[in-house]
N, C-alpha and C. Protein backbone atom coordinates (compact mmCIF):
# COMPACT_ATOMS: atom_id res chain seq x y z
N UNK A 1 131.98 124.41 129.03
CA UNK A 1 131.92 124.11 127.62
C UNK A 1 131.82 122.59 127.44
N UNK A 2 130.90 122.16 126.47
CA UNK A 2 130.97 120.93 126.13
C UNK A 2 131.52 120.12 124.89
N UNK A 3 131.89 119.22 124.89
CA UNK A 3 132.33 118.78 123.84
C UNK A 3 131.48 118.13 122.76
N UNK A 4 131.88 117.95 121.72
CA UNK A 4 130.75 117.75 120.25
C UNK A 4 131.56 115.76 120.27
N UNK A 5 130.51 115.70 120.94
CA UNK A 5 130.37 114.00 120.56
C UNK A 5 130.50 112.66 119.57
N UNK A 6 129.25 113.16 118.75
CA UNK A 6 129.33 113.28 117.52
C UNK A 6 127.79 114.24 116.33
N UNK A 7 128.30 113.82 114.90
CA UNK A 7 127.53 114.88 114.37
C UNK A 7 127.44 114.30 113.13
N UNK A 8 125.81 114.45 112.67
CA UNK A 8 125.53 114.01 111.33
C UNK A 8 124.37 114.64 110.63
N UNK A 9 124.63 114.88 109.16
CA UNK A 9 123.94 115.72 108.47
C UNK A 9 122.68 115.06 108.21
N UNK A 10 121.70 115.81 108.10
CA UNK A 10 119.93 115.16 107.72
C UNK A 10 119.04 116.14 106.98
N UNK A 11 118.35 115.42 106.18
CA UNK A 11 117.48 116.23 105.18
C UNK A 11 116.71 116.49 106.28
N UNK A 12 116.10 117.83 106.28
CA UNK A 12 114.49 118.18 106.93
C UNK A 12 113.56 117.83 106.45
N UNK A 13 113.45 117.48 105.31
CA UNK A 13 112.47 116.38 104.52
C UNK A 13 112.52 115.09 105.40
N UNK A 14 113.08 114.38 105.68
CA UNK A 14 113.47 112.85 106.66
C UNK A 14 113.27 112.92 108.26
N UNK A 15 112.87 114.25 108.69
CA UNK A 15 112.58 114.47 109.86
C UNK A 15 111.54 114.55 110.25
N UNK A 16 110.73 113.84 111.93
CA UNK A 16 109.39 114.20 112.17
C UNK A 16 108.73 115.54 111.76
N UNK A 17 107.62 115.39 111.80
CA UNK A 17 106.94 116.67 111.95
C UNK A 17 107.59 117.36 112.82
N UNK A 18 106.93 117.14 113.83
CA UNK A 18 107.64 118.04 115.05
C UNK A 18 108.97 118.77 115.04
N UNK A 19 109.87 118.45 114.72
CA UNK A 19 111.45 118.52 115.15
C UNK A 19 111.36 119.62 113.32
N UNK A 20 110.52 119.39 112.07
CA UNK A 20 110.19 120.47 111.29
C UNK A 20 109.94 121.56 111.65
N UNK A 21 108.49 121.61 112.47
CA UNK A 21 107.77 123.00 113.12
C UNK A 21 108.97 123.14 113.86
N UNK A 22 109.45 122.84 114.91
CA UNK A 22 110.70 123.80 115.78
C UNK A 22 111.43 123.96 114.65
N UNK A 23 112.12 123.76 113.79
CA UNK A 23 113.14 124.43 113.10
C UNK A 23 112.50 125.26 112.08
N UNK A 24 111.13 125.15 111.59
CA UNK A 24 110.70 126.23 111.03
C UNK A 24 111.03 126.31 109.76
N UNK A 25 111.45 124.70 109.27
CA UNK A 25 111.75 124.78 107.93
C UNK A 25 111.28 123.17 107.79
N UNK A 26 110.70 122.98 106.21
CA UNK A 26 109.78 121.67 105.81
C UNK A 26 111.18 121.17 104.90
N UNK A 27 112.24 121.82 104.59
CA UNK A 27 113.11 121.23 103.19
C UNK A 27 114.74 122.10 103.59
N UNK A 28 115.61 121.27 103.06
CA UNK A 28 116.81 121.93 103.34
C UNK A 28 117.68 120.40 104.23
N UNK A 29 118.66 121.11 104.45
CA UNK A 29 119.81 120.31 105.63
C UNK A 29 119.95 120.68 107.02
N UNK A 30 120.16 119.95 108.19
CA UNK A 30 120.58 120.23 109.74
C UNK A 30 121.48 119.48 109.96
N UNK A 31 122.00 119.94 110.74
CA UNK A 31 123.06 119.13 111.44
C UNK A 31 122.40 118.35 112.52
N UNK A 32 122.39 116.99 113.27
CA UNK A 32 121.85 116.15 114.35
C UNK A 32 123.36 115.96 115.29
N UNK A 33 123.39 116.28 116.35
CA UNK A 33 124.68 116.49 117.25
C UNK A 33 124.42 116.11 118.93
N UNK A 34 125.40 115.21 118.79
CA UNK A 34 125.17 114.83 120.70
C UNK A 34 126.53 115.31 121.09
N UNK A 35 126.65 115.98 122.33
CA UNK A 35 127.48 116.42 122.66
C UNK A 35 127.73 115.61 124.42
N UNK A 36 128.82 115.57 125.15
CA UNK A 36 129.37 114.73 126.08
C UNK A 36 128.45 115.07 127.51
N UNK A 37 127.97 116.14 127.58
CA UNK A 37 127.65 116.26 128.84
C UNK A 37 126.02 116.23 128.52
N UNK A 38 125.43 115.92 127.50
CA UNK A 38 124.06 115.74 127.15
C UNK A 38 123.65 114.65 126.40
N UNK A 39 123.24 113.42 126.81
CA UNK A 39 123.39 112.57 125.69
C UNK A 39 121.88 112.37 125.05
N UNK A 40 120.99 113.50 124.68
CA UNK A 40 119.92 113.76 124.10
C UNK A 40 120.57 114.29 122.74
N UNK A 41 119.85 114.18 121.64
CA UNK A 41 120.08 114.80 120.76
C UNK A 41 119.30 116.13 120.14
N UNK A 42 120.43 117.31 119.42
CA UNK A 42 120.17 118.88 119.02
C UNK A 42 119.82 119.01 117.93
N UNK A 43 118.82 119.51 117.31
CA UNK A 43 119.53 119.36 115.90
C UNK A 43 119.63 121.26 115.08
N UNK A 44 120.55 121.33 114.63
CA UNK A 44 120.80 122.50 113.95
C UNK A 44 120.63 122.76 112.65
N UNK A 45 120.23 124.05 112.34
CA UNK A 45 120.22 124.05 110.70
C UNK A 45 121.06 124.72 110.39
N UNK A 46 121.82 123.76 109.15
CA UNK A 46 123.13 124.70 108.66
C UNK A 46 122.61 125.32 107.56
N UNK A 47 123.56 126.78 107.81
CA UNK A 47 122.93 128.13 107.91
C UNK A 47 123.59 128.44 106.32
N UNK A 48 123.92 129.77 105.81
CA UNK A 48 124.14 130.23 104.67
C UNK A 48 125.36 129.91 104.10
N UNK A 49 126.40 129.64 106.25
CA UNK A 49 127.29 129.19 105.46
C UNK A 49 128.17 127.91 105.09
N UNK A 50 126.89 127.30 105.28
CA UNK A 50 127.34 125.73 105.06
C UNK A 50 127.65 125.21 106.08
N UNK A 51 128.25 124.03 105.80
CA UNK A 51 128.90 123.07 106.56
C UNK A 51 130.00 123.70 107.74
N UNK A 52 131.05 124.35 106.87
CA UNK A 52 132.22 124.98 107.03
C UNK A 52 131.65 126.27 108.07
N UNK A 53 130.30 127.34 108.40
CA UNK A 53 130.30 127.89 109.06
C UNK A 53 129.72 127.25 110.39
N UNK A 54 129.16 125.96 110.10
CA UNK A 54 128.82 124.87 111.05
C UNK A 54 129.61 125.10 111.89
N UNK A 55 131.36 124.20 111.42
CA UNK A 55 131.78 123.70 112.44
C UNK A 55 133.12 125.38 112.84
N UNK A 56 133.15 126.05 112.09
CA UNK A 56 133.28 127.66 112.65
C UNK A 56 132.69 127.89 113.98
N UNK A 57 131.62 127.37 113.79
CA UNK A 57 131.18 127.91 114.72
C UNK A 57 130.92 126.90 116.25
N UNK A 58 132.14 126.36 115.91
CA UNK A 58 132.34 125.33 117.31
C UNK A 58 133.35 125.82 118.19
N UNK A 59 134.26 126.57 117.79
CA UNK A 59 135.26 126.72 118.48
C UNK A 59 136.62 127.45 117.26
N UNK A 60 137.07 127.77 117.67
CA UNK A 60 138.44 128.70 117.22
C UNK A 60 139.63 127.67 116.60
N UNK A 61 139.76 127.86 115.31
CA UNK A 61 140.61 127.17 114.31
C UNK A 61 141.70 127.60 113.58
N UNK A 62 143.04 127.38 114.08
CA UNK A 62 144.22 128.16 113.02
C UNK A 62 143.91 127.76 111.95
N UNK A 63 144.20 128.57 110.64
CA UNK A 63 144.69 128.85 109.42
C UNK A 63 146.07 128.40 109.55
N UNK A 64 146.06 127.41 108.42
CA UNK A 64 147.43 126.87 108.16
C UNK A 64 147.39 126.68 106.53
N UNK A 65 148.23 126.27 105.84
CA UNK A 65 148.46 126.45 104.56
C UNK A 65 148.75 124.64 104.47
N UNK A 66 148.34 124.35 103.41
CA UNK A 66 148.62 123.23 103.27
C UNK A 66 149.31 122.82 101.75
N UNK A 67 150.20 122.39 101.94
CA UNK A 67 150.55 122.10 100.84
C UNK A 67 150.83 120.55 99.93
């Protein structure tokens, strides 16, 4: 498993062509993410459920209550 480096949000509008056609979308948001054992960069499109199913989907998070 690798670790999430770091991570920053980007219009697909502001992105090459190229890195458009692979994601298969001309408009919307991705996530751009380097992670420790790859220092190339990924980029992801966050999906229906936002941000919040983004980083869900990094790894396993208690529920705590905050008050």
């Amino acid at each position: 498993m690798t670790t999430l480096k770091s991570a920053r949000i980007a219009r697909i509008e502001n992105l090459p062509k190229e890195d458009q056609e692979a994601l298969g979308k001309t408009e919307g948001f991705a996530i751009i993410e380097i992670r420790n054992s790859e220092p190339k960069e990924e980029i992801k499109l966050i999906g229906e459920d936002g941000i919040r199913g983004y980083f869900l989907s990094l790894g396993r998070f208690a529920e705590v209550d905050i008050s």
